[in-house]
Structure formats: structure tokens, C-alpha cells
Protein backbone atom coordinates (compact mmCIF):
# COMPACT_ATOMS: atom_id res chain seq x y z
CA UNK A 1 39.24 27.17 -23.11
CA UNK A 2 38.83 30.66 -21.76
CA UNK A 3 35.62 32.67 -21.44
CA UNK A 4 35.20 35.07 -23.66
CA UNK A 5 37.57 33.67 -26.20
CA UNK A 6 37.66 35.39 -29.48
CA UNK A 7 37.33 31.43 -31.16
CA UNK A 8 34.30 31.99 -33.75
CA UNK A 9 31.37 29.64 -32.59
CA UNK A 10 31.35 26.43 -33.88
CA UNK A 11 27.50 24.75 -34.58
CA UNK A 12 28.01 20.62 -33.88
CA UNK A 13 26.45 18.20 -35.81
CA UNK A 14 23.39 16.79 -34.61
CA UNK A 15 23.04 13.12 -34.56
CA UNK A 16 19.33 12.96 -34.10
CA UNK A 17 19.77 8.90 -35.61
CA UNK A 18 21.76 8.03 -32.11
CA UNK A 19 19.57 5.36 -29.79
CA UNK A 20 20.59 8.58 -26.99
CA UNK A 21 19.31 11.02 -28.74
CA UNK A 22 15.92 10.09 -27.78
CA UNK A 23 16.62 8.75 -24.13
CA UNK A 24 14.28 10.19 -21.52
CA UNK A 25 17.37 10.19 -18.68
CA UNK A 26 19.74 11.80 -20.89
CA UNK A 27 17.53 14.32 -22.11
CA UNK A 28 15.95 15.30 -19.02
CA UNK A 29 19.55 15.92 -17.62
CA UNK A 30 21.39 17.91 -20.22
CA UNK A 31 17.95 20.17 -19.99
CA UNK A 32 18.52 20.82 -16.45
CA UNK A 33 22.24 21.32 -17.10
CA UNK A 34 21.70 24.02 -20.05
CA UNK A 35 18.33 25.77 -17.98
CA UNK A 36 20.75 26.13 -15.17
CA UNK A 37 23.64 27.53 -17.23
CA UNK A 38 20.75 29.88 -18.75
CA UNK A 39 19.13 30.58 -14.81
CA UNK A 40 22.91 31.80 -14.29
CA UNK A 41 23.30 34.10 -17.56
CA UNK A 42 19.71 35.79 -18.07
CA UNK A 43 21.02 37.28 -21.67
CA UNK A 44 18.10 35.94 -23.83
CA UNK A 45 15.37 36.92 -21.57
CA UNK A 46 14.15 39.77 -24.51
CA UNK A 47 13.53 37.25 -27.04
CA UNK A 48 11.37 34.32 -27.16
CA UNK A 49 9.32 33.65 -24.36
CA UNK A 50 11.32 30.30 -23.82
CA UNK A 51 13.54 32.32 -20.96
CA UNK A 52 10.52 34.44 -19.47
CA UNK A 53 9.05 31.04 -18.65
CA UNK A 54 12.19 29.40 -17.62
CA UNK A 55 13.14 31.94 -15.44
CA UNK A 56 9.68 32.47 -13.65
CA UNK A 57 9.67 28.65 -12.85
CA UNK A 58 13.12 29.33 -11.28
CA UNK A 59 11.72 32.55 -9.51
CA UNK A 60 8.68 30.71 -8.27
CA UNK A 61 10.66 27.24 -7.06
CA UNK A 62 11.47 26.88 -3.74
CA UNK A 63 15.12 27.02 -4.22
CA UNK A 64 15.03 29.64 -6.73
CA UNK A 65 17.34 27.54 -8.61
CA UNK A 66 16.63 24.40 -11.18
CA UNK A 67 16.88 21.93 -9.10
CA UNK A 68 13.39 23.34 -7.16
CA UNK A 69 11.69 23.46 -11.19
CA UNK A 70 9.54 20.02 -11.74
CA UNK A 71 10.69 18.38 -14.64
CA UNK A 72 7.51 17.82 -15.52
CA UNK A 73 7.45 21.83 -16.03
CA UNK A 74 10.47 21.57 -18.88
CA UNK A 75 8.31 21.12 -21.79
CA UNK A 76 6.28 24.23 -20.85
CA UNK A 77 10.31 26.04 -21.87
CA UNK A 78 10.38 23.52 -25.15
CA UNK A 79 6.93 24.83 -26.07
CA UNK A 80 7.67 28.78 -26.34
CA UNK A 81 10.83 27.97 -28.48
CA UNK A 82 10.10 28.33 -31.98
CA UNK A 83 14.46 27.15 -33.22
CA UNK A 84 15.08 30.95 -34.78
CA UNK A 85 18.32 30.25 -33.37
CA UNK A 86 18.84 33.81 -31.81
CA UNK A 87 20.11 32.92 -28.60
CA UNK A 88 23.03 30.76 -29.98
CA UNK A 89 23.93 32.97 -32.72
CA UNK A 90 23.32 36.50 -31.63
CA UNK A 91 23.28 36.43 -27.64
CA UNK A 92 24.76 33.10 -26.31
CA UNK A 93 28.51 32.92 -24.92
CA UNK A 94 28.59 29.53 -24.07
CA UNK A 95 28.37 27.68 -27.88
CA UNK A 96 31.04 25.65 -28.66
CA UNK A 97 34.00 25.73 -28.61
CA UNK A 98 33.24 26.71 -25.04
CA UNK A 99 33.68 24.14 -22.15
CA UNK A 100 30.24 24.08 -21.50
CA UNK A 101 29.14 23.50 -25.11
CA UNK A 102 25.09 25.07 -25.04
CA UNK A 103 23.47 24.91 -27.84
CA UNK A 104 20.23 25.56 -26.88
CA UNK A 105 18.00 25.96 -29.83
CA UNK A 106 19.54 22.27 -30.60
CA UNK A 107 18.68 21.15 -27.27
CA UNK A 108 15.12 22.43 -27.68
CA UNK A 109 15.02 20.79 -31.37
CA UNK A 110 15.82 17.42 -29.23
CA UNK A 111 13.41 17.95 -26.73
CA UNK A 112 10.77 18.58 -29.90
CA UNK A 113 11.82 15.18 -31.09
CA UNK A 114 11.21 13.33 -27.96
CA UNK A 115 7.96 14.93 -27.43
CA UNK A 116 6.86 13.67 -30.96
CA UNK A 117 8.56 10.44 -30.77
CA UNK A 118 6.02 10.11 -27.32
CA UNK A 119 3.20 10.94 -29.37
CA UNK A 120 2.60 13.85 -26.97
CA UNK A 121 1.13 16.70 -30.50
CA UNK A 122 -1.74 18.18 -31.15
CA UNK A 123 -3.34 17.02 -34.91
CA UNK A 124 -3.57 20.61 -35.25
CA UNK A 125 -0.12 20.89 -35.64
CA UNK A 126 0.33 17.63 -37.39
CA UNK A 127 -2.27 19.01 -40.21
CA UNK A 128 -0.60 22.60 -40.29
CA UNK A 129 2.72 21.78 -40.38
CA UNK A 130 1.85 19.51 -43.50
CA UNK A 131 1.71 22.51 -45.68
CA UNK A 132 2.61 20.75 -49.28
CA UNK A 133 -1.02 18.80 -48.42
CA UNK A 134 -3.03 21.71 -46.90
CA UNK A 135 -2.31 24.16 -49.68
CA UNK A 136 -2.85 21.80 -52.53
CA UNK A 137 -5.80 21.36 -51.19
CA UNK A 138 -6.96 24.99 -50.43
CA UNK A 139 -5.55 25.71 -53.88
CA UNK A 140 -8.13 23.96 -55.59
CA UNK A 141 -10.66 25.90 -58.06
CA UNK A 142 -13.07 26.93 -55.76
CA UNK A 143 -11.70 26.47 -52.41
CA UNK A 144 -9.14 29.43 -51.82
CA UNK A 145 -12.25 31.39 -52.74
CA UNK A 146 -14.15 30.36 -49.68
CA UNK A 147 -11.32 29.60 -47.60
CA UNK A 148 -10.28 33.33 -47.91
CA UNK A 149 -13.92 34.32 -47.00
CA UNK A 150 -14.28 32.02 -44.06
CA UNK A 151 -11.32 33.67 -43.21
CA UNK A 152 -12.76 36.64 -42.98
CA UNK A 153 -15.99 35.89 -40.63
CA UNK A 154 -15.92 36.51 -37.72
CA UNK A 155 -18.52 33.56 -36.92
CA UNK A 156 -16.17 31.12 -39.21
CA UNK A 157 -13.14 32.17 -37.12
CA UNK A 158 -14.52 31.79 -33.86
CA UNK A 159 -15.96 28.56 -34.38
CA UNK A 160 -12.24 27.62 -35.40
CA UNK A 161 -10.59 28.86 -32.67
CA UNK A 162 -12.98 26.84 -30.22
CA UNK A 163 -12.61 23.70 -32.32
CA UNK A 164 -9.36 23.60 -33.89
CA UNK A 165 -7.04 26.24 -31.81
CA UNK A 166 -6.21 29.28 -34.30
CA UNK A 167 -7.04 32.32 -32.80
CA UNK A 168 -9.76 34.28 -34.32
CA UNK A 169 -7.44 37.42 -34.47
CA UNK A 170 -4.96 35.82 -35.83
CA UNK A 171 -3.56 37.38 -39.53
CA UNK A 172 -4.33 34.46 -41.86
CA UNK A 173 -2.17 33.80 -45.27
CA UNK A 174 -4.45 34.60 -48.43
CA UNK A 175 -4.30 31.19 -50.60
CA UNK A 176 -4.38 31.53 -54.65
CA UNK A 177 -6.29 29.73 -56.57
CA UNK A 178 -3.70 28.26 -58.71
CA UNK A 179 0.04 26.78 -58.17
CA UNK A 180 2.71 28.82 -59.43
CA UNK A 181 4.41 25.29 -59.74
CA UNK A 182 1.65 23.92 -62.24
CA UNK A 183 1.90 26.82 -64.51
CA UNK A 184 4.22 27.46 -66.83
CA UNK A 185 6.54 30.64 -66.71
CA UNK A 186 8.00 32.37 -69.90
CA UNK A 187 10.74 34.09 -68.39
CA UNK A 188 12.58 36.21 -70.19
CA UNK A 189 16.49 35.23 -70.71
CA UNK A 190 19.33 37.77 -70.98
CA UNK A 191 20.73 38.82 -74.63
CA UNK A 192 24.03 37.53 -73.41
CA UNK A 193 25.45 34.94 -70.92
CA UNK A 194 25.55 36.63 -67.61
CA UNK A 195 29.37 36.64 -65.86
CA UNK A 196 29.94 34.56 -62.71
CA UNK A 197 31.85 36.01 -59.71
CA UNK A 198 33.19 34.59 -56.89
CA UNK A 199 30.39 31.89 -55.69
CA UNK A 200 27.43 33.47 -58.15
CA UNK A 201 27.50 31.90 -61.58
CA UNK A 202 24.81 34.22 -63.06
CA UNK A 203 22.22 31.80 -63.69
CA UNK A 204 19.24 31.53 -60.61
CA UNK A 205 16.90 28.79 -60.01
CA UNK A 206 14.12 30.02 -57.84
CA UNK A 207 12.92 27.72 -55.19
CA UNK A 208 9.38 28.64 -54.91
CA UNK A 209 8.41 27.33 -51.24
CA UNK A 210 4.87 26.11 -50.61
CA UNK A 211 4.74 29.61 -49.30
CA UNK A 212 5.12 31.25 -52.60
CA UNK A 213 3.70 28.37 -54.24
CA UNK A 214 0.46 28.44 -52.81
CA UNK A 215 0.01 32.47 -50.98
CA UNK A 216 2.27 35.05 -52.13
CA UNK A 217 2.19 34.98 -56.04
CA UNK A 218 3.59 39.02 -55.93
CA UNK A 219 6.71 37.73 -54.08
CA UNK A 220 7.56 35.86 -56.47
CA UNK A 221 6.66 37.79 -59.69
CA UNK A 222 9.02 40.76 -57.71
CA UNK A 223 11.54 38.16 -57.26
CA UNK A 224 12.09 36.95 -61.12
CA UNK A 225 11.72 40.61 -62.28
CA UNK A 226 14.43 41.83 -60.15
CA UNK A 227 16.78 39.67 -60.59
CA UNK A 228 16.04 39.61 -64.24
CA UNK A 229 17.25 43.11 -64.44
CA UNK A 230 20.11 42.65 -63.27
CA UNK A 231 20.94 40.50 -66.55
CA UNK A 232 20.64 36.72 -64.93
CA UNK A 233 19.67 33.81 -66.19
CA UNK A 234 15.94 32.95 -63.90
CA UNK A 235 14.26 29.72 -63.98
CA UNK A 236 11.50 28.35 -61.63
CA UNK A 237 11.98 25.14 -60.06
CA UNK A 238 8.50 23.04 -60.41
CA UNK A 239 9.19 19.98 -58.36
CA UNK A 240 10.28 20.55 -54.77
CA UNK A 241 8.28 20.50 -51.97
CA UNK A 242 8.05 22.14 -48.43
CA UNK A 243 11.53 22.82 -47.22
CA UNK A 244 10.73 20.72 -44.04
CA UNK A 245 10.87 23.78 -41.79
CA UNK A 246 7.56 23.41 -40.27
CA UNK A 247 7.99 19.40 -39.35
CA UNK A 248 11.34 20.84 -37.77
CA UNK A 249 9.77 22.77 -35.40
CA UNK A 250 7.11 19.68 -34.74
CA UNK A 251 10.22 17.88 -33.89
CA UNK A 252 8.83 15.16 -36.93
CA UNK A 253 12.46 14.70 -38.33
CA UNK A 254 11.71 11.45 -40.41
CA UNK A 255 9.45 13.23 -41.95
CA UNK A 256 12.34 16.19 -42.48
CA UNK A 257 14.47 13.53 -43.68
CA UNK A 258 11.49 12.83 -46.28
CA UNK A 259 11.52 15.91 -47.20
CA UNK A 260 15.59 16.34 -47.75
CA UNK A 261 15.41 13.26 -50.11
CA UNK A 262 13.08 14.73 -52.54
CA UNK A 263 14.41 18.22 -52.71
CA UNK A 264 17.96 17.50 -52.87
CA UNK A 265 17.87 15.73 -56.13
CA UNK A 266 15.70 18.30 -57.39
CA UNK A 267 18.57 21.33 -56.51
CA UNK A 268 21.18 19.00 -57.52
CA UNK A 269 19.58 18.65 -61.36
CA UNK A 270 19.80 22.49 -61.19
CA UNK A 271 22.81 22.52 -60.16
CA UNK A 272 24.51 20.12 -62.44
CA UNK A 273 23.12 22.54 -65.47
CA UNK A 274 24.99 25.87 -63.79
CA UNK A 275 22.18 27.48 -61.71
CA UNK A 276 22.51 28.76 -57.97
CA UNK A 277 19.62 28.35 -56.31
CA UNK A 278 17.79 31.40 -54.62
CA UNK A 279 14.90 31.79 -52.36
CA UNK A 280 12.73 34.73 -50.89
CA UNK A 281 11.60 33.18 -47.80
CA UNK A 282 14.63 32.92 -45.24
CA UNK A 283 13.53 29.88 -43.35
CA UNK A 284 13.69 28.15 -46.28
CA UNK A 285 17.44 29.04 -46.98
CA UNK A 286 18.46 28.29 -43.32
CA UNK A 287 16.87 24.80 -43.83
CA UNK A 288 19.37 24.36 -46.69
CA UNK A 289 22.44 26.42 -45.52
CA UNK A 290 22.16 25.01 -41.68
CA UNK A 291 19.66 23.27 -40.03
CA UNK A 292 20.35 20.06 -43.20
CA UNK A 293 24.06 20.58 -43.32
CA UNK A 294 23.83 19.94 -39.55
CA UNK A 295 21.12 17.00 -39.45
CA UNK A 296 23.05 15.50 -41.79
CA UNK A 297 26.54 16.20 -41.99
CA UNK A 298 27.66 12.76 -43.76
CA UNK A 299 25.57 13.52 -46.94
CA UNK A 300 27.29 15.08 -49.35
CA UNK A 301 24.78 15.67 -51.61
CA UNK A 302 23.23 18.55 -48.68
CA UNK A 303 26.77 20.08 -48.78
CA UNK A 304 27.02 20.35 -51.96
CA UNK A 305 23.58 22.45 -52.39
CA UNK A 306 24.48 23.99 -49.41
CA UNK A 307 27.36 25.52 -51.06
CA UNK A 308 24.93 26.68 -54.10
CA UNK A 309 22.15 28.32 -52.20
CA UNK A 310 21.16 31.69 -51.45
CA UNK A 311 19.59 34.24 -50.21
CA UNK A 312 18.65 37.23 -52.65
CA UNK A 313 20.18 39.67 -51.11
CA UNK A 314 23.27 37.70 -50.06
CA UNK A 315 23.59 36.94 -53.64
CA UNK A 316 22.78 40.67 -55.73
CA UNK A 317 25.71 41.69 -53.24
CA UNK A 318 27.84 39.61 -53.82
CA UNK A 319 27.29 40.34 -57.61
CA UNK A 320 27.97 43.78 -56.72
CA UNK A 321 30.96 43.69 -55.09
CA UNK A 322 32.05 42.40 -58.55
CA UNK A 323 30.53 45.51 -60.23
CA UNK A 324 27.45 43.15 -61.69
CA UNK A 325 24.92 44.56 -59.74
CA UNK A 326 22.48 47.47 -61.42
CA UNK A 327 22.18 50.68 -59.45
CA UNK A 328 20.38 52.16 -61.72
CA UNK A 329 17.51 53.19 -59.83
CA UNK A 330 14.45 55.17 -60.97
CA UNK A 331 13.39 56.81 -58.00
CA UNK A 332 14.02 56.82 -54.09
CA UNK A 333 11.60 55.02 -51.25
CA UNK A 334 11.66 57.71 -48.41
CA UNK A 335 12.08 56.44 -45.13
CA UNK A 336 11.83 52.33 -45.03
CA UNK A 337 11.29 50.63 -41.44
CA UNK A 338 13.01 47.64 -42.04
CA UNK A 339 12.52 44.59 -40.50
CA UNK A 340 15.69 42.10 -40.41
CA UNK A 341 13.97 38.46 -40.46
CA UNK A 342 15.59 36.29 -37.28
CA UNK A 343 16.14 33.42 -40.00
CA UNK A 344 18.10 35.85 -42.11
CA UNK A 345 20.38 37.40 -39.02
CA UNK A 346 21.24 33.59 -38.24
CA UNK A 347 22.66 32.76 -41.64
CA UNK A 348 25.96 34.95 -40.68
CA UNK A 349 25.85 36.94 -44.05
CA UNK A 350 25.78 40.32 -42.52
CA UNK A 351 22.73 43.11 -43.44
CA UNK A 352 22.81 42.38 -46.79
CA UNK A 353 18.97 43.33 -47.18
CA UNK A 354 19.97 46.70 -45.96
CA UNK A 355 23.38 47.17 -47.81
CA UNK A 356 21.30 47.50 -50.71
CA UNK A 357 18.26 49.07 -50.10
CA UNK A 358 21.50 52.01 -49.04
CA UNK A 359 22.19 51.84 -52.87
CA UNK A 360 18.99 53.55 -53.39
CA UNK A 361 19.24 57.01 -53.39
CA UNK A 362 16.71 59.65 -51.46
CA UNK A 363 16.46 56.46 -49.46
CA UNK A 364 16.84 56.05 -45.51
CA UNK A 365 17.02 53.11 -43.82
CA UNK A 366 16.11 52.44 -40.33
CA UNK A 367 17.01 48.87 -39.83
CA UNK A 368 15.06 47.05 -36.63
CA UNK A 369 16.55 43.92 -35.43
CA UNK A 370 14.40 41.96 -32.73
CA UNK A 371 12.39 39.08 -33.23
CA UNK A 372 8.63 39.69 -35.06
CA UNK A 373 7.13 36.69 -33.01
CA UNK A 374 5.46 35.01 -35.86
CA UNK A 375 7.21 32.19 -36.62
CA UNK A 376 5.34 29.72 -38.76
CA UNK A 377 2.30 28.89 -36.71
CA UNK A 378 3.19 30.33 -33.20
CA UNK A 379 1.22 34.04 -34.06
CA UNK A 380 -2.19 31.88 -35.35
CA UNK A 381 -2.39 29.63 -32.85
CA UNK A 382 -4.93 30.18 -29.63
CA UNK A 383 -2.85 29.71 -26.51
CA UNK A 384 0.03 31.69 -27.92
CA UNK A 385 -1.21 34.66 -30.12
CA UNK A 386 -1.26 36.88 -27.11
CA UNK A 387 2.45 36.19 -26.92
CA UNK A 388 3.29 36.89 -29.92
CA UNK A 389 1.60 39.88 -30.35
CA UNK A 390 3.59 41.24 -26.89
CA UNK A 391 6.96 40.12 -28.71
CA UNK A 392 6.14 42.10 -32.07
CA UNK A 393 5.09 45.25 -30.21
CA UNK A 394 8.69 46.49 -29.89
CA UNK A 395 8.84 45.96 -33.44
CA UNK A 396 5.77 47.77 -34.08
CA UNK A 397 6.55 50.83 -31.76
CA UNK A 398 10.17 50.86 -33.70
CA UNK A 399 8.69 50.83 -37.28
CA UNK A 400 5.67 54.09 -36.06
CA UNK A 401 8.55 56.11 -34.39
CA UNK A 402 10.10 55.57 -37.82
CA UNK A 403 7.13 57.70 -39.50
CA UNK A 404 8.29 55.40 -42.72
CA UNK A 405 6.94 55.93 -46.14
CA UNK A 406 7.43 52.18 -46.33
CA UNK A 407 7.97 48.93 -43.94
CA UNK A 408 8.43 45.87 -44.70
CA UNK A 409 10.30 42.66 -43.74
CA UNK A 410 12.39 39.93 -45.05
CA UNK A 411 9.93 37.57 -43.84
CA UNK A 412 6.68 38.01 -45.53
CA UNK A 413 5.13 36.20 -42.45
CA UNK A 414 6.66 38.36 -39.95
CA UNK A 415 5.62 41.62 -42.35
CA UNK A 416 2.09 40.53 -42.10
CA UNK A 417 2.31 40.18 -38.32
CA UNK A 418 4.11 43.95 -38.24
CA UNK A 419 1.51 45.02 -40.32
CA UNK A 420 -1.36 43.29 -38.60
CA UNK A 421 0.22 45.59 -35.02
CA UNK A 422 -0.18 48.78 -36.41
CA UNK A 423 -3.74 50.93 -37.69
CA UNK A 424 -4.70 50.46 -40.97
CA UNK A 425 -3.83 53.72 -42.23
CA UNK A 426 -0.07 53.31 -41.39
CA UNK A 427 0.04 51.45 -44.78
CA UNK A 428 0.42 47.64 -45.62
CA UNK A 429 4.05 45.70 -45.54
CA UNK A 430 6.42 44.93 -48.15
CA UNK A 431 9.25 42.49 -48.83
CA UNK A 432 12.31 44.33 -49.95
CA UNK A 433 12.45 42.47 -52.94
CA UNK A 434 9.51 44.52 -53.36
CA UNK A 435 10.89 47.75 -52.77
CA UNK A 436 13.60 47.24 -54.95
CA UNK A 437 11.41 46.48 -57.65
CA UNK A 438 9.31 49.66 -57.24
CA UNK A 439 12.81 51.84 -56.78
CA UNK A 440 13.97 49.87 -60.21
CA UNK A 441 10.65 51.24 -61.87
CA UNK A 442 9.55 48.38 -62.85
């Protein structure tokens, strides 16, 4: 196998289920095998701060190599990784089918699952990272009301950062008082059956997320109305629950698998009656088009969806290049900083996101591709705010230099965190799907 082969990488199955997988020895050795590969490389040290630390415990050692870093130091690399996958799919040379087979974001995900299986979380992270539970219950009449006002005050805030660990700068998710899932939807249907092409067959089901379940209503609404437009069939799936994104990065994966088993039936029944399935928030499509397909590579049932889901724009340009798309558009955006979401880059589906926002005319397009540092829960938390706010400020300094009429991100999370950087008269983020809405005239 030479270095620097032209082989296209090739992500490995993990088999989390293997009595290994968990073993302290083994672990604790392929760690200091990959941080010493990584010590000897140094590409990844402008992403997460997973590298910053790993190297400065290097630095600092007395051999300035691993073997002088403490294990008991590893976890402090573990806990700055939040698996957006960046360094195996956008910087790392060493992924299979190299020799030396690094995967680190996998690696990490394993050392996640130990640390869990020790019982070594916070219930902070247990209780956030249960988000079907926590927004059904801020949901209710009554509560998002005050919730979104203790949000607010600054006395409310402070006491929660001393007590429960979210910093009181933090940007906070507005919750909604009511569940898009629990309400029901006319949507309008097309005059005629839409065509299929290639993968698409015309006919969407949205998967809301407990994201867009429970926060961003507008998302959604933008979501159904432009892809209505464009002459498909939209539905709204009511069922599923969290796409098991947040328990991934806990390193909880029974409680993943838990997850898998009562969403896949749910796509499947979608499915079987001729829909694709679509959804706005790109961690929720990686769960579905990777990190499940690689969990568990034996079901076929997660193949099979995996095959059938989507990200918008990967799917309105795919219709496109089949001459379904309409480019009919009713006026131009301006400048637009856009921000390309690290869960989107990783699917491999190319800048789809800004292939069509370049349909638009009077519209220019300054694409910026580096990591927002939000993550789910990494930009709210207390002991790592401060760190993501110093990722995002390239981002930020990108998107003023810009001088955009609009900015926005694939990630609505990562928007808010953009938008949270800059002064409040630079203007408030929006999703593309947004934009394309407002360009459609809509």
C-alpha cells in the first residue's frame, strides 16, 4: 500500500458489540498508536481542539513524544472531539485502505463508549442529550413560555451555569409551544404525479428531528414550501424520534441502537409507499447515511433507508440535473456568507448547498468552509464555550469581510452560533432553505 495512493478512503465497520471493543488494554493502546501517528502528522491542528490538546501534552512531556503523555491525560483529547468527522474525511491521509488504518473520529467514538460504559458522565449530559424527553417537556402549554424567559435572565442563567454547567453566554434554542409532530399538516399535493430521476422518486417525506419538532417551526414551514414548488409530493413524518446523534457523541450506543429500532420502521413504511426521505438538519442525515450504515452494517433494513435518504440540497440537484428543478426565481439575495455545515462536507455529496444558491441570479456566493464549533451541546456548555467561541471566530471574521446582505448556514445550530459572534446590527442567520424560499418569492 503506498502513501499517497490515489485508492478512495474506505470507512470500516464498527463493531461496537465485540467483548474488545470495550477492553481498557486494547483501547488504551490503539489511542497511543493513532495520537502518535497524529504527534507525527500535525494536519488537523486548525480544527477541533482535540489536536491543540494532544499536541500540547506532547509539547509539555518529557520526551516530547507519546510515550512521555500520562494515559490518564487521553480522555482530556476524547473530550474536545465532538465525531464531525473532519479529520478523516477532509484532512487525514492515513484512513483505510492505508497500512496504518486511522480512523480517528471512530477511535474517539470508542473511547466515548468506554467512558460511558465506566459510568465516568456528567447527568448534565445524560439529561441534554435526551432531547425527545427534554423538549416534550419544555413544549408543554406554558413551559416554553417561561423557559424562553428564564432564558433570557441574566440571574436565571447564572444560577444555571453554577449549578448545572451551561454557560450563561451561551446562545440558547427558542422552544415552541406546540409539536409540529402532534399537529396536523394540510400540505398541498401537486396537480400531477411528479417524475422520478435517477435516485429521487418525486415524492418527500420530511423527517422533522426533535430539532424542528420542538425549536425551529420556520425551518420547516421553508422546507415543505420549497420543495413544494418544485412540484413534489411532501408529507411529514409524525412518529420518529431523535436521530440518536446526541447519545452518539455521549458514547450511549444502546441507547443509539434504541433509537435505530424505532426510526427505521418508521422510514421504511415511507418508503414502501414511494417517498425519499429528506431532512434539514445535516447531523441527522449523516446518522442515517453513515454513522448507522457503519454501526450496523449487517442490518439491512439501515441500508436500505440509507439508500433513500437525503439531504435537500443533495436531492433539488439531483432533480436538476434531470431538468426537474425550478429556476424560476423572483429576485436575487446580494452577497450570501455561506456557511458549509461540517456534517454536510462529510456526507461526500459535493457543495450542493452552494450549486444552487449559484442558480440564483444577482446572487454571489462566498462559500466558508471551517468548522462553526457548535456542535450539539459543546458551544452551551461551561468549561467549553470559550472554545468554541475561539473556533467560530474564523468563521465570523470570514462572513464580516464578506459585507453579505445575508449569512446563513446549513446548520441552524452552527448559524445561531455565527450569528451569536457578530454585533447585532450585522443581521440575524438564515438556513438556505430559507434563502431559497425568499429568492422563490414565496
Amino acid at each position: 500500500m503506498r502513501e499517497g495512493n490515489l485508492e478512495a478512503p474506505k470507512r470500516a465497520a464498527v463493531d461496537w458489540q465485540a467483548p474488545e471493543y470495550l477492553d481498557e488494554e486494547a483501547l488504551f493502546s490503539e489511542l497511543e498508536r493513532a495520537f502518535d501517528i497524529c504527534h507525527g502528522c500535525r494536519r488537523c491542528v486548525s480544527l477541533c481542539d482535540s489536536f491543540p490538546t494532544l499536541f500540547d501534552l506532547v509539547d509539555e512531556s518529557d520526551t516530547m513524544e507519546v510515550d512521555g503523555v500520562e494515559k490518564g491525560d487521553y480522555m482530556k483529547v476524547v473530550d474536545q472531539c465532538f465525531l464531525c468527522d473532519l479529520c478523516a474525511e477532509t484532512k487525514c491521509p492515513y484512513l483505510p485502505p492505508h497500512e496504518w488504518a486511522l480512523d480517528f473520529p471512530k477511535l474517539m467514538l470508542r473511547a466515548k463508549a468506554f467512558k460511558f460504559e465506566q459510568g465516568d458522565i456528567k447527568w448534565r449530559d445524560r439529561l441534554i442529550t435526551s432531547t425527545d424527553k427534554v423538549f416534550a417537556t419544555l413544549a408543554r402549554p406554558g413551559l416554553a413560555g417561561l423557559a424562553n424567559a428564564a432564558n433570557e435572565s441574566g440571574a436565571f442563567r447564572k444560577a444555571l451555569d453554577s449549578t448545572v454547567g451551561f454557560h450563561p453566554d451561551a446562545p440558547m434554542p427558542k422552544i415552541t409551544s406546540s409539536r409540529l409532530s402532534r399537529s396536523a399538516r394540510a400540505l398541498a399535493k401537486p396537480t400531477s404525479a411528479p417524475s422520478s430521476c435517477d435516485r429521487t422518486t418525486g415524492k418527500v417525506a420530511i423527517y422533522l428531528t426533535c430539532y424542528g419538532d420542538a425549536t425551529d417551526h420556520q425551518l420547516i414551514d421553508d422546507t415543505i414550501a420549497v420543495l413544494a414548488h418544485n412540484g413534489l409530493d411532501v408529507t411529514v413524518l409524525k412518529d420518529a424520534r431523535c436521530c440518536g446523534m446526541p447519545k452518539l457523541e455521549l458514547g450511549d450506543l444502546k441507547q443509539v441502537e434504541s433509537q435505530k429500532d424505532h426510526n427505521i420502521p418508521v422510514f421504511l413504511d415511507a418508503i414502501e409507499n414511494g417517498y425519499d426521505v429528506v431532512s434539514p438538519i445535516p447531523s441527522c442525515v449523516l446518522m442515517y447515511k453513515q454513522e448507522l450504515p457503519l454501526l450496523f452494517a449487517d442490518d439491512k433494513s439501515v441500508q436500505r433507508v440509507r439508500n433513500h435518504f437525503f439531504d435537500p440540497f443533495e436531492y433539488l440537484m439531483l432533480r436538476h440535473k434531470a431538468g426537474l428543478l425550478n429556476t424560476t426565481f423572483e429576485r436575487g439575495l446580494g452577497k450570501v456568507a455561506y456557511h458549509a455545515a461540517c456534517h454536510q462536507r462529510v456526507q461526500n455529496i459535493g457543495a450542493k448547498t452552494r450549486e444552487l444558491l449559484n442558480l440564483i441570479p444577482d446572487t454571489e456566493v462566498t462559500m466558508i468552509d471551517r468548522c462553526s464549533g457548535h456542535d450539539g451541546t459543546y458551544a452551551l456548555k461551561s468549561e467549553t464555550y470559550a472554545k468554541a467561541m475561539k473556533i467560530v471566530r474564523p468563521v465570523v471574521s470570514r462572513v464580516k469581510k464578506a459585507e453579505p446582505d445575508t449569512f446563513g448556514s446549513d446548520c441552524p445550530m452552527a448559524g445561531r452560533l455565527i450569528e451569536h459572534g457578530m454585533d447585532e446590527a450585522e443581521g440575524q442567520a438564515a438556513h438556505p432553505l430559507t434563502m431559497i424560499r425568499r429568492a422563490y418569492g414565496l
